[in-house]
N, C-alpha and C. Protein backbone atom coordinates (compact mmCIF):
# COMPACT_ATOMS: atom_id res chain seq x y z
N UNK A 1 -27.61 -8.62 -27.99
CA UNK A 1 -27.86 -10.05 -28.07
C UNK A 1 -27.32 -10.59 -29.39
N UNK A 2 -27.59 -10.14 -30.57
CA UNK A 2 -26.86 -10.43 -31.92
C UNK A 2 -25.38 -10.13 -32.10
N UNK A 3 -25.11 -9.39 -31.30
CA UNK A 3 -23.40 -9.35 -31.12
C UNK A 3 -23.24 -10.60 -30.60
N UNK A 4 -23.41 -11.01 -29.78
CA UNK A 4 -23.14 -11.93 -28.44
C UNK A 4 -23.39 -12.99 -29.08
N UNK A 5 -24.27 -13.37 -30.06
CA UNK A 5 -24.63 -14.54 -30.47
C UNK A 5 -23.97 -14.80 -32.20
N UNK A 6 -23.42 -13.85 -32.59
CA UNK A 6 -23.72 -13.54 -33.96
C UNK A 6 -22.14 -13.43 -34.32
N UNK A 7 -21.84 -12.27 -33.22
CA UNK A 7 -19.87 -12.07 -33.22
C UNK A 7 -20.51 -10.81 -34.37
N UNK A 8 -19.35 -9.70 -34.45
CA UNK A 8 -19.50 -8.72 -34.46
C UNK A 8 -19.81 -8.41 -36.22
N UNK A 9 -20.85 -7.65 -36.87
CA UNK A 9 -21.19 -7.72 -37.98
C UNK A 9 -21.33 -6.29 -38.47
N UNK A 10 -19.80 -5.92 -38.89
CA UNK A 10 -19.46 -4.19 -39.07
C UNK A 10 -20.66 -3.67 -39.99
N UNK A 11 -21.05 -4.23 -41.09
CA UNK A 11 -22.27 -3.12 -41.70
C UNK A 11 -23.84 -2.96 -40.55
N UNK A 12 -24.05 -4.12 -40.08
CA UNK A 12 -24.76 -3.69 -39.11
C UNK A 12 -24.66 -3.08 -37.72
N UNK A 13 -23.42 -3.11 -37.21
CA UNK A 13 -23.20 -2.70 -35.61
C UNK A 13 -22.41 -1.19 -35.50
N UNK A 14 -22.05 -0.94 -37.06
CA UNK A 14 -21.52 0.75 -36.67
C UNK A 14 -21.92 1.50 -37.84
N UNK A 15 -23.29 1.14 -38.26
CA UNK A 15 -24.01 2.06 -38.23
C UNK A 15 -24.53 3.46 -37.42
N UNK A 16 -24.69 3.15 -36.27
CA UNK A 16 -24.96 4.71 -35.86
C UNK A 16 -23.50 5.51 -35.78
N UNK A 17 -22.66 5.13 -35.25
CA UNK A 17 -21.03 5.70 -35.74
C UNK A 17 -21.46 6.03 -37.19
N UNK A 18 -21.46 5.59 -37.98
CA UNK A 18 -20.94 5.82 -39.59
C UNK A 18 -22.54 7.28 -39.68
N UNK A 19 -23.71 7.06 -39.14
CA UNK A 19 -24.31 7.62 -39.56
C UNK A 19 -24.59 9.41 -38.84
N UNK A 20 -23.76 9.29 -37.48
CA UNK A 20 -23.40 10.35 -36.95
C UNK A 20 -22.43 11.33 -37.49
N UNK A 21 -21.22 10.65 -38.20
CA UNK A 21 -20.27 11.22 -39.05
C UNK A 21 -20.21 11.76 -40.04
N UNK A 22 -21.44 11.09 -40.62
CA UNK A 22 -22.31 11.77 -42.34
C UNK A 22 -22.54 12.72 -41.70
N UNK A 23 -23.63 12.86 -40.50
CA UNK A 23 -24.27 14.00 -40.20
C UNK A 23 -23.15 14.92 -39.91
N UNK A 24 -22.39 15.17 -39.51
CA UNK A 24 -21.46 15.86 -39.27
C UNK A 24 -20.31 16.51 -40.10
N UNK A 25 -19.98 15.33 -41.08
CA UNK A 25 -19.99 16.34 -42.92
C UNK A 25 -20.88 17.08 -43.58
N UNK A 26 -21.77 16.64 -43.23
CA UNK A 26 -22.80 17.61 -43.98
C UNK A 26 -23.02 18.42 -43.04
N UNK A 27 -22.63 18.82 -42.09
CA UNK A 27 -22.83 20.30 -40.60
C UNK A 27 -24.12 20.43 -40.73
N UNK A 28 -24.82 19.10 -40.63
CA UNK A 28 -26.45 19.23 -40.55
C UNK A 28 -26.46 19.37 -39.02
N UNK A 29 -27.01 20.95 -38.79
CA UNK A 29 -27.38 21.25 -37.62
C UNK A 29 -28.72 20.93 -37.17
N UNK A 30 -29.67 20.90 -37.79
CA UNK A 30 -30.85 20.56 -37.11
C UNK A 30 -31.12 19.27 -36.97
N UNK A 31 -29.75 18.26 -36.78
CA UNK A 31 -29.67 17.09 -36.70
C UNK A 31 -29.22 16.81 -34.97
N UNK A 32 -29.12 18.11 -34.23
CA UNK A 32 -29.01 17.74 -32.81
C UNK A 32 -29.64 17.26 -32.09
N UNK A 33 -30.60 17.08 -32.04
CA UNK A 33 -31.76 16.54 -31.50
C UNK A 33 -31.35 14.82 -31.70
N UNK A 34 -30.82 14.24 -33.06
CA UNK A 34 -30.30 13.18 -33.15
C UNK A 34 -29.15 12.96 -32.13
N UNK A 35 -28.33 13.33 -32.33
CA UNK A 35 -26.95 12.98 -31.57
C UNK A 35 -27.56 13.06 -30.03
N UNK A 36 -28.29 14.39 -29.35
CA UNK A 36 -28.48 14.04 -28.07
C UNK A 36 -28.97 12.74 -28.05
N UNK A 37 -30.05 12.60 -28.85
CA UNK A 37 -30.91 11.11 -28.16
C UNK A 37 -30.12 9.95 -28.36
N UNK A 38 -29.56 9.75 -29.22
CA UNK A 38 -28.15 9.19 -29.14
C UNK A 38 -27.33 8.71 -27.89
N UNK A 39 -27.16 10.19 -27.63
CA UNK A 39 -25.68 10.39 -25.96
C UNK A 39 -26.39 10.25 -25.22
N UNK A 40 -27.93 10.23 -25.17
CA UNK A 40 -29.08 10.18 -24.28
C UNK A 40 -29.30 8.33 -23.83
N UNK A 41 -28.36 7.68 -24.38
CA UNK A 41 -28.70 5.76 -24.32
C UNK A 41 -27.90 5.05 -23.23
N UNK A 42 -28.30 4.35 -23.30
CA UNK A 42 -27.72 3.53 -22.26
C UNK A 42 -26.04 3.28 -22.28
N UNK A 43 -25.47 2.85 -21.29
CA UNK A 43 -24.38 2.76 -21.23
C UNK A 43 -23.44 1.63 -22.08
N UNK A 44 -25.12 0.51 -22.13
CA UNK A 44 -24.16 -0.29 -22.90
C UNK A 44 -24.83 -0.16 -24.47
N UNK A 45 -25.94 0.32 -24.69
CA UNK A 45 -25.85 1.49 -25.98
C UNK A 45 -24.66 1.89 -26.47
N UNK A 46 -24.22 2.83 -25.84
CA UNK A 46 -22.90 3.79 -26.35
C UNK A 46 -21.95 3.01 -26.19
N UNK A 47 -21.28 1.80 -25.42
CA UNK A 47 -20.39 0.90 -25.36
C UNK A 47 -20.37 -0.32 -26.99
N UNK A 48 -21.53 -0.28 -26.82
CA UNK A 48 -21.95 -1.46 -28.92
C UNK A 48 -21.56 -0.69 -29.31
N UNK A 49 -22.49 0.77 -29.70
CA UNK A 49 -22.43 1.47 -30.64
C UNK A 49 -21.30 2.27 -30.77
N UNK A 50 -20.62 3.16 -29.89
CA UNK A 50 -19.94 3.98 -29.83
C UNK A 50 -18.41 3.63 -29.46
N UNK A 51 -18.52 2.68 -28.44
CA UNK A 51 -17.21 2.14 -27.58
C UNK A 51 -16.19 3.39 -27.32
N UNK A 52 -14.98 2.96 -27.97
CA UNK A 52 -14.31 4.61 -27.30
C UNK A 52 -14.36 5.63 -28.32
N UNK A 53 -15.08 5.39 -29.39
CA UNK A 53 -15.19 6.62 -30.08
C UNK A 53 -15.39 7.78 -29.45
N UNK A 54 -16.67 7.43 -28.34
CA UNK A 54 -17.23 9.09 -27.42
C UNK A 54 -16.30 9.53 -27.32
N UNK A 55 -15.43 9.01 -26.96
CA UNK A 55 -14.53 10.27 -26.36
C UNK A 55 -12.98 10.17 -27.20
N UNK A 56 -12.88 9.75 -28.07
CA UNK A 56 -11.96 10.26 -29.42
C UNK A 56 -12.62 10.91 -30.55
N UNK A 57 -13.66 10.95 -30.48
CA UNK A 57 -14.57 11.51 -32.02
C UNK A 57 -15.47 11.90 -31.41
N UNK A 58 -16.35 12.17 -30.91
CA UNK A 58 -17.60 12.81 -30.33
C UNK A 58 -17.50 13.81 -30.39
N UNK A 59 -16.76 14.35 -29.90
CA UNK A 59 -16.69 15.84 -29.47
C UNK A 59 -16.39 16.76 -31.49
N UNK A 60 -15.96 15.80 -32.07
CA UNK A 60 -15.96 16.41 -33.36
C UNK A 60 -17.22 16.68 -34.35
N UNK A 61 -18.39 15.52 -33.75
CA UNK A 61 -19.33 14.95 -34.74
C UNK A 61 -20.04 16.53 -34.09
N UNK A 62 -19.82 16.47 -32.35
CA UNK A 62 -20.99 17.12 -31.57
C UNK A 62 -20.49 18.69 -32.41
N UNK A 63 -19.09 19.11 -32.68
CA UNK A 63 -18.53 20.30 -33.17
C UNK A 63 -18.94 20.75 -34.43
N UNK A 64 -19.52 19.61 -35.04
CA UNK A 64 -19.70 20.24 -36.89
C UNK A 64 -21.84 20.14 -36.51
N UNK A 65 -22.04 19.51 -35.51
CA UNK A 65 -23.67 19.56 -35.50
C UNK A 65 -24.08 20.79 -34.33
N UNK A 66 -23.75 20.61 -33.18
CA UNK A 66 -24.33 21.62 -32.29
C UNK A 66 -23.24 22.99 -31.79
N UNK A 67 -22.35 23.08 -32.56
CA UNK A 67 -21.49 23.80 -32.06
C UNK A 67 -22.12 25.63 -32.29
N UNK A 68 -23.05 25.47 -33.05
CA UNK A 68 -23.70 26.81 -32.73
C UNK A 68 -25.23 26.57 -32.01
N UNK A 69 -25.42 25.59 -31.10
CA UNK A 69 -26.30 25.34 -30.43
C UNK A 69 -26.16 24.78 -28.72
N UNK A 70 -25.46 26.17 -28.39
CA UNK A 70 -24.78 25.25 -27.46
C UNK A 70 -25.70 25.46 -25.91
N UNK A 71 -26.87 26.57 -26.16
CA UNK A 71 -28.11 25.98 -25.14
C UNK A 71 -28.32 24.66 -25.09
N UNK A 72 -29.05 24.33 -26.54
CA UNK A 72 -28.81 22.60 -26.27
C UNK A 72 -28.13 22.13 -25.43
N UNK A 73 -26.65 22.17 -25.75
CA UNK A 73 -26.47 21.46 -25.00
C UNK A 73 -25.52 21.67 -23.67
N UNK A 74 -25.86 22.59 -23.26
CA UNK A 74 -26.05 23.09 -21.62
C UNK A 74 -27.32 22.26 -21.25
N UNK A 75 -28.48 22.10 -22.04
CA UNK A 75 -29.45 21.74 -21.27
C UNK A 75 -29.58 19.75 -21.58
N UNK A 76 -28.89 19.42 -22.12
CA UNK A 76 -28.26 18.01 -22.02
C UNK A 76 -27.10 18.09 -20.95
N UNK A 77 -26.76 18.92 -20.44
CA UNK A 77 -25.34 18.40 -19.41
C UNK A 77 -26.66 18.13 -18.18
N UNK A 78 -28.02 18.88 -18.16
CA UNK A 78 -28.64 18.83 -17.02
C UNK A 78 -29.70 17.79 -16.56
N UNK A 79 -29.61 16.69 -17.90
CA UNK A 79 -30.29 15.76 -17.76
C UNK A 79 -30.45 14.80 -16.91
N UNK A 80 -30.87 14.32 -16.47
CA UNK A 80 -30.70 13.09 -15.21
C UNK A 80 -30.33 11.87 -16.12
N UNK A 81 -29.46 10.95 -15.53
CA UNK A 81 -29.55 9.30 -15.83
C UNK A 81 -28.43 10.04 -17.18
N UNK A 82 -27.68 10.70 -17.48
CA UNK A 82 -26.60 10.30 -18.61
C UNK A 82 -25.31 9.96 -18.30
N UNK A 83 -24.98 9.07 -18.73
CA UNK A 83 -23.74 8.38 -18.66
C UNK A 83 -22.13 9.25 -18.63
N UNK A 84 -21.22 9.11 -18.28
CA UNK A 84 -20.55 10.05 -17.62
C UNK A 84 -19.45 10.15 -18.83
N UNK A 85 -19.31 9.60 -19.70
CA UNK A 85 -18.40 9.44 -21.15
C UNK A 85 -19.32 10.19 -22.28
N UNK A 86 -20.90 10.13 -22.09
CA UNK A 86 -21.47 10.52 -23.53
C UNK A 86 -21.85 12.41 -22.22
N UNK A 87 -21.56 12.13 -21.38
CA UNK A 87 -21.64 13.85 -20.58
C UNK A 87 -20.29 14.59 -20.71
N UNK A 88 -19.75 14.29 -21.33
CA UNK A 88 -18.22 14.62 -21.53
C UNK A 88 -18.29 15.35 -22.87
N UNK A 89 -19.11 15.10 -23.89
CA UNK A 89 -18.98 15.18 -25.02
C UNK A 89 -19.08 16.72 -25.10
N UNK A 90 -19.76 17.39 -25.02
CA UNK A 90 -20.38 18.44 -24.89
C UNK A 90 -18.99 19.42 -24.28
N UNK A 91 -18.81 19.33 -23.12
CA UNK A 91 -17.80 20.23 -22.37
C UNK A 91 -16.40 20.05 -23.35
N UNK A 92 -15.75 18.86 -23.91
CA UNK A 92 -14.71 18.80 -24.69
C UNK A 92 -15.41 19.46 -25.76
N UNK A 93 -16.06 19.58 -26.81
CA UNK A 93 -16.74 20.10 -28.18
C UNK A 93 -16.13 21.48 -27.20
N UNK A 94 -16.31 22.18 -26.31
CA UNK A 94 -16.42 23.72 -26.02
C UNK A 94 -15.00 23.78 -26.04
N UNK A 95 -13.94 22.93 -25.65
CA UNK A 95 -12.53 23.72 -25.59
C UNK A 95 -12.12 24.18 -27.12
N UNK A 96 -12.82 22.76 -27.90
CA UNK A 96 -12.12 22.93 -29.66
C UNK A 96 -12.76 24.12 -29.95
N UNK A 97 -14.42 24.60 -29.71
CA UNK A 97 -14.88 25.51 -29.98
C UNK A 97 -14.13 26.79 -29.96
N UNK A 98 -13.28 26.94 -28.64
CA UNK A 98 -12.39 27.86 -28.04
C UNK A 98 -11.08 28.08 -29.12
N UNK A 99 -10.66 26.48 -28.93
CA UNK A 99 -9.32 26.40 -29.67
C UNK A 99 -9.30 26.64 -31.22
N UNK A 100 -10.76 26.95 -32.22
CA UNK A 100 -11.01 27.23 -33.58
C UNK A 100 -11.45 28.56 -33.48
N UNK A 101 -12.16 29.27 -32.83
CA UNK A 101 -12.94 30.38 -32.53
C UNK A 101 -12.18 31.41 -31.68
N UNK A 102 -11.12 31.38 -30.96
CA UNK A 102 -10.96 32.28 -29.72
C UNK A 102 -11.95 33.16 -29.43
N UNK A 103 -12.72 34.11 -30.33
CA UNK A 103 -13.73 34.62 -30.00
C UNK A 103 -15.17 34.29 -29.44
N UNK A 104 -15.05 33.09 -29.31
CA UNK A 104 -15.84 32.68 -28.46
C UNK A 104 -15.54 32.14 -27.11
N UNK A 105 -14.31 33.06 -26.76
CA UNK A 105 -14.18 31.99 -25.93
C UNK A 105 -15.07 32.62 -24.35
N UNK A 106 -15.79 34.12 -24.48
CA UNK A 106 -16.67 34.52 -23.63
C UNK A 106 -18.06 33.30 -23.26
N UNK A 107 -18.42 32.96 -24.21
CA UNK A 107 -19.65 32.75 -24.71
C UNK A 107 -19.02 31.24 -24.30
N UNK A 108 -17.74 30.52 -24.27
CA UNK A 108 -17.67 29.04 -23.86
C UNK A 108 -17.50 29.12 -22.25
N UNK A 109 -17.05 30.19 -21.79
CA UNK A 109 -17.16 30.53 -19.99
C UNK A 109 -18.50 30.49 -19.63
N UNK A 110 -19.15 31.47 -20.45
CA UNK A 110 -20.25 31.67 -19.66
C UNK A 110 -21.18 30.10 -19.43
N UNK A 111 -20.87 29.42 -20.67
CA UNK A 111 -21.56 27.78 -20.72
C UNK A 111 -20.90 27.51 -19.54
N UNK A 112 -19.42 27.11 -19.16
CA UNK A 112 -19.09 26.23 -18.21
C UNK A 112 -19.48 27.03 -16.83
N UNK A 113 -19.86 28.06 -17.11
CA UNK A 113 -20.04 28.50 -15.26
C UNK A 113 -21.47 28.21 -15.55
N UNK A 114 -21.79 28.79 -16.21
CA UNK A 114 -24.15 27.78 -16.28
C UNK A 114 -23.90 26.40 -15.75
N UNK A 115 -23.18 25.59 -16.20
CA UNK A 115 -22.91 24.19 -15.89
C UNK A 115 -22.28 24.13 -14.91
N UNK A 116 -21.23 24.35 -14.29
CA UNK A 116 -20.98 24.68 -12.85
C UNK A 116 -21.99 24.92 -11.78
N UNK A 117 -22.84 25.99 -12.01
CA UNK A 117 -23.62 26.57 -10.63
C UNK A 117 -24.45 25.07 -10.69
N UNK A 118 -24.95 24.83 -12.28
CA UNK A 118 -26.22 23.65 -11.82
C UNK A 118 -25.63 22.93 -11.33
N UNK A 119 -24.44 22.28 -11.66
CA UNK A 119 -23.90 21.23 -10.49
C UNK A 119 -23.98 21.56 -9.20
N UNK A 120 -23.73 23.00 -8.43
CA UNK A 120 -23.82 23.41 -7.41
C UNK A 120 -24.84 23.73 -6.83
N UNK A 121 -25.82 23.67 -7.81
CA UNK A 121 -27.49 23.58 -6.92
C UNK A 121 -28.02 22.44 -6.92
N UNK A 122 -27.72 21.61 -7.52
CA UNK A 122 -28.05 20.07 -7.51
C UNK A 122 -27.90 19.10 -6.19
N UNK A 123 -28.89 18.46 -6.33
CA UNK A 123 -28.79 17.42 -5.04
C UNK A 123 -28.76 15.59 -5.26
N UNK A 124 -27.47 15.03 -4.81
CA UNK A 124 -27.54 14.04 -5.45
C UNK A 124 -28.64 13.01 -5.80
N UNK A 125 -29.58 13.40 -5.13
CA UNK A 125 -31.11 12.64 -5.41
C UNK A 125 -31.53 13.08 -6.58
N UNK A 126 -30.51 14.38 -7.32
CA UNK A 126 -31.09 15.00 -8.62
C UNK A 126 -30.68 13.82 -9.93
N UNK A 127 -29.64 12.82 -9.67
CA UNK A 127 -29.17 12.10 -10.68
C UNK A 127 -28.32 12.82 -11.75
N UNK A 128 -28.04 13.98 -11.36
CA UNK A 128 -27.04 14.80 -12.56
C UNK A 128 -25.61 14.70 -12.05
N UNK A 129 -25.59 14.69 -10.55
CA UNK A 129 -23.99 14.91 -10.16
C UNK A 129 -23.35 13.76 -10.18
N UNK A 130 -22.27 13.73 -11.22
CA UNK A 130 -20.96 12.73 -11.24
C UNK A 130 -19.95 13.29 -11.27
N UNK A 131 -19.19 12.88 -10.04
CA UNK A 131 -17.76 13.65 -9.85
C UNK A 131 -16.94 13.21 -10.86
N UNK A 132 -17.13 12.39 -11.58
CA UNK A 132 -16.14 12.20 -12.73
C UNK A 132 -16.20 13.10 -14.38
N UNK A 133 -17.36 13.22 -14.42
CA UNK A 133 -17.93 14.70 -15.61
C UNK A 133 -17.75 16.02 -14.93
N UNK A 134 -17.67 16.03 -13.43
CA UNK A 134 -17.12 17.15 -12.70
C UNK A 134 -15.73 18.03 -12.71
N UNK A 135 -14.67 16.70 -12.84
CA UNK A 135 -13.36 16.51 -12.80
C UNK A 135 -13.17 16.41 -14.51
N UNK A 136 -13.46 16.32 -15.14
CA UNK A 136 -13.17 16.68 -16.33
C UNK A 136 -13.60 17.86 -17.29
N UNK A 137 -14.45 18.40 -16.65
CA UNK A 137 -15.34 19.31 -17.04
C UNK A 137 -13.87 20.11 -16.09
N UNK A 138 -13.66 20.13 -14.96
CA UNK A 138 -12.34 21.20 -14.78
C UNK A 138 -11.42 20.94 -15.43
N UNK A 139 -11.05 19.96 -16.02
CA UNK A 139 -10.07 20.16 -16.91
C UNK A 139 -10.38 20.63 -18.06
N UNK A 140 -11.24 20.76 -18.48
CA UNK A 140 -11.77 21.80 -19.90
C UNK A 140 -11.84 22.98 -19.70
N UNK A 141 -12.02 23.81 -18.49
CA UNK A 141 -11.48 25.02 -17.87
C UNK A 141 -10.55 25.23 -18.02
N UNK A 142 -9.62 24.62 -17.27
CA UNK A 142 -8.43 24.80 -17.15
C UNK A 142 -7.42 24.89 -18.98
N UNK A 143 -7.93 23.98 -19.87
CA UNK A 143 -7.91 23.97 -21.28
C UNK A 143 -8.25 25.27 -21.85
N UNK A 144 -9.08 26.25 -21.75
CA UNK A 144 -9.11 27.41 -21.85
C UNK A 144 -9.14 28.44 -21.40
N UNK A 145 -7.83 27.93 -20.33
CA UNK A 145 -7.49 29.17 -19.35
C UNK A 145 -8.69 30.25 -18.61
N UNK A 146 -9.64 29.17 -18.04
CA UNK A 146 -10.80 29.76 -17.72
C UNK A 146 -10.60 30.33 -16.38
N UNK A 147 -9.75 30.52 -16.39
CA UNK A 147 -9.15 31.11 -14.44
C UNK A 147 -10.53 31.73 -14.00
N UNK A 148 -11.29 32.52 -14.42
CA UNK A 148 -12.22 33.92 -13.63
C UNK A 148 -13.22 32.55 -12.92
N UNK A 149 -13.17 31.07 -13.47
CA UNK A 149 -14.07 30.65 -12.60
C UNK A 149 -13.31 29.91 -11.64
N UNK A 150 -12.58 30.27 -11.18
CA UNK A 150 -12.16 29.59 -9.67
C UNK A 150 -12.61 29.46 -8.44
N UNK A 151 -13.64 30.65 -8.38
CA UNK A 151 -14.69 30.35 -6.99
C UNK A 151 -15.46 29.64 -7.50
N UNK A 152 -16.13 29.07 -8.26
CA UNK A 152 -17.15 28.26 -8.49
C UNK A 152 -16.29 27.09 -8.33
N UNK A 153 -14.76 26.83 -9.20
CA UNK A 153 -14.39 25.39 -8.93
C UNK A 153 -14.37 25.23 -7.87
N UNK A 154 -13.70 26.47 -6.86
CA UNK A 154 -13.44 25.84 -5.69
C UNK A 154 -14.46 25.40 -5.11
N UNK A 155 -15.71 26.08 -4.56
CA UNK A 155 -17.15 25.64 -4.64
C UNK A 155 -17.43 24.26 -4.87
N UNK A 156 -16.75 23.69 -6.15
CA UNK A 156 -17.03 22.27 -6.23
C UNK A 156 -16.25 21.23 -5.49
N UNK A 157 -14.95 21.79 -5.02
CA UNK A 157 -14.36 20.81 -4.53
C UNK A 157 -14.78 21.57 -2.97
N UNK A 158 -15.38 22.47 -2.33
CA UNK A 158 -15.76 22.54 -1.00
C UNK A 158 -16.89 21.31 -1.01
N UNK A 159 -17.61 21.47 -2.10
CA UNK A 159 -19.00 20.16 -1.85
C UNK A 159 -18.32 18.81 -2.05
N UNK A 160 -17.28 18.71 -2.13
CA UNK A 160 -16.68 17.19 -2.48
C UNK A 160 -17.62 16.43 -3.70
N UNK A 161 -17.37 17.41 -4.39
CA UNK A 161 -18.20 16.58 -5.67
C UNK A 161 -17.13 16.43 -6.77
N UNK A 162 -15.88 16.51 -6.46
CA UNK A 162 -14.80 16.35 -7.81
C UNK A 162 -14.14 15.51 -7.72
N UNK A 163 -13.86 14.52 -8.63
CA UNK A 163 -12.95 13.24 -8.57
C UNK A 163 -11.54 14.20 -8.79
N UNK A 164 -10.68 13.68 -7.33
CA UNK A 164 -9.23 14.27 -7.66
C UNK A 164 -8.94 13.33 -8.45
N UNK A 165 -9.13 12.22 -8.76
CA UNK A 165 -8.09 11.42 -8.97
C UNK A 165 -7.81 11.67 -10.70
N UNK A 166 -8.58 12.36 -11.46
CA UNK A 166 -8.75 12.85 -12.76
C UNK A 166 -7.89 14.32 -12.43
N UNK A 167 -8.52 15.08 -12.61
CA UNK A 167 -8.02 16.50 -12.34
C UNK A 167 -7.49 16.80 -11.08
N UNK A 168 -6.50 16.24 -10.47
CA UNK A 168 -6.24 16.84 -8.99
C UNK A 168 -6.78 17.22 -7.84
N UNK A 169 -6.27 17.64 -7.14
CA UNK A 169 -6.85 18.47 -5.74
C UNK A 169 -7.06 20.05 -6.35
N UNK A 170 -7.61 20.72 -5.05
CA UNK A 170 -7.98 22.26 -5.44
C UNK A 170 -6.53 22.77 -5.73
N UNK A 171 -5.38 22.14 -4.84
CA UNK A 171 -4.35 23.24 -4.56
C UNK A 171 -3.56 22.70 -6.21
N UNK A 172 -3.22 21.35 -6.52
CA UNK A 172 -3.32 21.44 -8.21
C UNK A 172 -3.65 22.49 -8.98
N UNK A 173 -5.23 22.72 -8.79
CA UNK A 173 -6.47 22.81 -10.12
C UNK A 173 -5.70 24.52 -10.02
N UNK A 174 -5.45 25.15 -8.94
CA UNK A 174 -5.60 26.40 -8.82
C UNK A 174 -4.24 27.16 -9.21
């Protein structure tokens, strides 16, 4: 409403930007709990606050705070009601994880197939399945040459839960 009425007032409106980024120089980890409740807001929350940062910078802030917490946030991809740009954050943070670490890159499979099956036990009355965090979430596979999970992708595109129009068809993805 103070945007709208006010026109845009940078020390007050990107504040949580500016104050996510501190957190993230300082690799204050026990600051995750912040950032989820954060990615946890409304759509037009993260649109004031965030706009396209989520998904040009997010995945960096989420890399220097939860990147050794990444139960967390497996168990934020399983939340109901999150927005399909601040559900993104998380699965991109795992490729850089990959792409700085290679040695992790066991430990970033085993996350995306945890996150896979729950998509695959989920029922859309669950509020977690969006074929568009589906379809990008295979392309973060595919980003770290995650081939061994191909029955599960395929799995996802047998349930028609994957936006081709992001990541392709199966015969693409495969």
């Amino acid at each position: 409403k103070e945007s709208d009425e006010s026109g845009w007032n940078e020390e007050k409106m990107n504040f949580v930007l500016h104050a996510l980024c501190l957190l993230a120089e300082l690799e204050a980890q026990k600051s995750i709990n912040a950032l989820i409740s954060v990615l946890s807001q409304s759509e037009e929350y993260l649109d004031l606050y965030l706009g396209d940062f989520i998904t040009e910078l997010m995945w960096e802030v989420a890399y220097k705070i939860a990147g050794n917490s990444l139960e967390e946030c497996k168990e934020f991809m399983y939340k109901p009601g999150i927005t399909t740009y601040a559900r993104t954050v998380f699965p991109e943070m795992i490729v850089q994880l990959v792409s700085h670490n290679p040695e992790r890159r066991d430990e970033a499979i085993k996350w995306y197939k945890d996150v896979i099956r729950f998509f695959l036990s989920s029922n859309i009355e669950d509020n977690v399945i969006d074929s568009d965090v589906i379809a990008f979430l295979i392309c973060n596979v595919i980003e770290v040459s995650g081939n061994e999970l191909s029955p599960e992708i395929k799995e996802l595109y047998d349930q028609g839960i994957v936006s081709k129009s992001i990541c392709g068809d199966w015969k693409e993805v495969k």
